[in-house]
Protein backbone atom coordinates (compact mmCIF):
# COMPACT_ATOMS: atom_id res chain seq x y z
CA UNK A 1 -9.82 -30.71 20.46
CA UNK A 2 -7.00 -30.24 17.38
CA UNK A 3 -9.57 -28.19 15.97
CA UNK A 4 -9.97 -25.91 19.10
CA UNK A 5 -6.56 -25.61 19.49
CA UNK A 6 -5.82 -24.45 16.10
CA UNK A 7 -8.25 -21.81 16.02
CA UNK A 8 -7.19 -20.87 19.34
CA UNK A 9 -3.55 -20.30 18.23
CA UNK A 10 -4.59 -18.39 14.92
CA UNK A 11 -6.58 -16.03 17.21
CA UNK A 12 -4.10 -15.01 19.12
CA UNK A 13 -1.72 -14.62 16.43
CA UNK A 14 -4.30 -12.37 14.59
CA UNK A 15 -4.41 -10.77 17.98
CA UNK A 16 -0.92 -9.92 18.20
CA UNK A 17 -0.64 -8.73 15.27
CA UNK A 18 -3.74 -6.27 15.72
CA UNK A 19 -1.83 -5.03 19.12
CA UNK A 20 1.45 -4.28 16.66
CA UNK A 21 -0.43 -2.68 14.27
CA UNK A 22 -2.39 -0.29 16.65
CA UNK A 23 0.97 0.39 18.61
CA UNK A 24 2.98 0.90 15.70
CA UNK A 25 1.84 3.68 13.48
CA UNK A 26 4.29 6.45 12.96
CA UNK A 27 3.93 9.42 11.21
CA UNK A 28 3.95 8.85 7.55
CA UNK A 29 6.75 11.35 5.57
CA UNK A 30 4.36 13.56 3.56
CA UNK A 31 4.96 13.73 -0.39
CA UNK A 32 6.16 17.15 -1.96
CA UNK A 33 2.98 17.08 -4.30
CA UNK A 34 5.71 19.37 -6.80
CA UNK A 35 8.39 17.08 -6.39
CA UNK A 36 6.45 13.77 -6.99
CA UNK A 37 4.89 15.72 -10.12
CA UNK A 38 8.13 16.26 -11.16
CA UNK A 39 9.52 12.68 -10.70
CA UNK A 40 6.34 11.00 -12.11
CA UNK A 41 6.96 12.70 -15.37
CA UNK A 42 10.75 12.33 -15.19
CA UNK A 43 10.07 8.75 -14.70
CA UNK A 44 9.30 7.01 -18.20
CA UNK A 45 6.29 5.16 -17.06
CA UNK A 46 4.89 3.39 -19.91
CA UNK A 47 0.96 3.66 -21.01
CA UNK A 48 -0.40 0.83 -18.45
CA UNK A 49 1.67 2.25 -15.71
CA UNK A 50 0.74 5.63 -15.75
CA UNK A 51 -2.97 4.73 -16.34
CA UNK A 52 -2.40 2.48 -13.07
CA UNK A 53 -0.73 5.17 -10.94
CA UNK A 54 -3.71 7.72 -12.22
CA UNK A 55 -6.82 5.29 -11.60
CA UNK A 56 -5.17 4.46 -8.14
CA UNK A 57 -4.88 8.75 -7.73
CA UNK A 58 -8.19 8.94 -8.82
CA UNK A 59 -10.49 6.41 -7.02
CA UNK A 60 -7.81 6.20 -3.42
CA UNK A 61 -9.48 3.18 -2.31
CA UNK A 62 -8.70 -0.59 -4.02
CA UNK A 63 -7.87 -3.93 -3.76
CA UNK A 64 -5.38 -6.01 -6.24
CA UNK A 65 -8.79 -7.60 -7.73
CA UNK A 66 -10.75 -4.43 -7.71
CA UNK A 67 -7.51 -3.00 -10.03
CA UNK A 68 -7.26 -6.47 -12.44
CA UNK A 69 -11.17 -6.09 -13.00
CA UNK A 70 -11.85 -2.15 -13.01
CA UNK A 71 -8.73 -1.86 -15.62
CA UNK A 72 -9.24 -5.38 -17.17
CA UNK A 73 -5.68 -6.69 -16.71
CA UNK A 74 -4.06 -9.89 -16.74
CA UNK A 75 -3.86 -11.33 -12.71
CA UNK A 76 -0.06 -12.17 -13.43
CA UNK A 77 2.29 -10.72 -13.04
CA UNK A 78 0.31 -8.78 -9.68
CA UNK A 79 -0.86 -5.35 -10.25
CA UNK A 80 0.45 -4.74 -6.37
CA UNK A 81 3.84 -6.12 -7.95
CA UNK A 82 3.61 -4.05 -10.97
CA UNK A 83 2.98 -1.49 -8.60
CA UNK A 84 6.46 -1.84 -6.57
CA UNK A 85 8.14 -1.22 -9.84
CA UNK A 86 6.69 1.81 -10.54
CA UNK A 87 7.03 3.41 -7.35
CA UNK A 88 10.91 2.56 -7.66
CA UNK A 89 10.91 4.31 -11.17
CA UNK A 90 9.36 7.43 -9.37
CA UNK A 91 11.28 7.24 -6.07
CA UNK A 92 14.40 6.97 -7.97
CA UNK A 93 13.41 10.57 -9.20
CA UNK A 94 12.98 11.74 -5.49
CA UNK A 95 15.49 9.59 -3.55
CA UNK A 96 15.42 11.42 -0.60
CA UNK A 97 11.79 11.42 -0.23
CA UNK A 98 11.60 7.80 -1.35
CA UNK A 99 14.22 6.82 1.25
CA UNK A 100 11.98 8.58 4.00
CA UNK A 101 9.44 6.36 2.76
CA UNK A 102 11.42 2.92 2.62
CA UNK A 103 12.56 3.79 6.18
CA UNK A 104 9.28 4.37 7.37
CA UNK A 105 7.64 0.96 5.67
CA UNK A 106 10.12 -1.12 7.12
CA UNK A 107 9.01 0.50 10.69
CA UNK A 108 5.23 -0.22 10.30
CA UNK A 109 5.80 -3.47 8.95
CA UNK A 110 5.39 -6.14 10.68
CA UNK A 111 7.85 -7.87 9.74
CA UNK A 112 10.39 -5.45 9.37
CA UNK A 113 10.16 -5.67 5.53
CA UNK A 114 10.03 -2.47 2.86
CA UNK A 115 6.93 -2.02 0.24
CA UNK A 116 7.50 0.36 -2.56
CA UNK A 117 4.48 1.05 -3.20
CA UNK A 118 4.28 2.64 0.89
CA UNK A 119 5.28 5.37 -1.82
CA UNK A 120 1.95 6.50 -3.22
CA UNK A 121 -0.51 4.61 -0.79
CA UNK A 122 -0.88 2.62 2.48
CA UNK A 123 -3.22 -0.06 4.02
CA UNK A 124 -6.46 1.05 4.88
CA UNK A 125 -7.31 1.19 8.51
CA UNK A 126 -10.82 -0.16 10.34
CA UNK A 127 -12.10 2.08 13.37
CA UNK A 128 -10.10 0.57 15.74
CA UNK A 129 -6.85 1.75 13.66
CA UNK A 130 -6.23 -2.18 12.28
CA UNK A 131 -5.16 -2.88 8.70
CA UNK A 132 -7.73 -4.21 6.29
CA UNK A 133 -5.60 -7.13 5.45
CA UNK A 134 -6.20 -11.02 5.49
CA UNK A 135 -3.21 -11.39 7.54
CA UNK A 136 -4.74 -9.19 10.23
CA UNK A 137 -8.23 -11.14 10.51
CA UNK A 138 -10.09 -8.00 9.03
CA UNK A 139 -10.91 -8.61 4.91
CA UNK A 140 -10.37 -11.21 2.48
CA UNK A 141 -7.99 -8.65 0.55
CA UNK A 142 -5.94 -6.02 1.46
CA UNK A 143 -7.47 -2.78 1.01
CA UNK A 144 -4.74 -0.35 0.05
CA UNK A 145 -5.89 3.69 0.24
CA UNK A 146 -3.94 6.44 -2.07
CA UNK A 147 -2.40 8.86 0.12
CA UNK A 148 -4.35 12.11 0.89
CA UNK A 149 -1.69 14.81 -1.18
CA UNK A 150 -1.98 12.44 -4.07
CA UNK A 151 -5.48 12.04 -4.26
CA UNK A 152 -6.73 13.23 -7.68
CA UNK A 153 -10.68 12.63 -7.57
CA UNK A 154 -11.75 16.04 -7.14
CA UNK A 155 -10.07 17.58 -9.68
């Protein structure tokens, strides 16, 4: 009956969160393709991070494991992490834009919280316009999508 109970409880908490997430979407701030150009050279990204911002450009869809195998890196410190760094390195090179950003990440999350990365890509989203995340019931990893302007895999 614990057992039943439990499940019961994570269901509906999966639930609610499916309801926030489908009620919550807001338009995303679009990237100045220029600008970003601009700050991504302006921001001193070493080898390994530009080669992770342009394989994330070039293939738009991934997961944290799909990045540690497809460019054979260490698991620690997180590629997602690494990731957050990066973006702050580039946002701080288009603060305006990047604050757009921040503001709008904290008002899809939720919990309320900022992700940096929100600045180059955003959680993927099933038919019924639910995150592909663990925490929403839908994937065993979150599945993370390059945003359209940035997208670099037909060039």
């Amino acid at each position: 009956m614990k057992l039943i109970k439990k499940s019961l409880i994570q269901k509906t908490r999966i639930f609610q969160r499916k309801k926030k997430a489908t009620t919550n979407i807001l338009d995303r701030p679009i990237t100045p393709i220029e600008e970003f150009e601009r700050a991504l050279s302006k921001a001193a990204l070493t080898k390994e991070e530009s080669e992770l911002i342009d394989y994330i450009r070039y293939t738009s869809v991934f997961t944290q494991p799909s990045l540690i195998k497809d460019l054979k890196r260490p698991s620690k410190p997180p590629l997602l992490s690494v990731l957050c760094q990066i973006c702050r390195k580039i946002g701080s090179e288009m603060p305006d834009h990047f604050n757009k950003v921040i503001e709008w990440s904290i008002e899809i999350s939720d919990h309320d919280t900022k992700w940096d990365a929100h600045l180059i890509c955003a959680e993927a989203l099933n038919i019924d316009k639910i995150p592909l995340s663990p925490i929403h019931g839908t994937t065993l990893f979150d599945v993370l999508v390059v945003h359209k302007e940035l997208f670099l895999g037909f060039d």
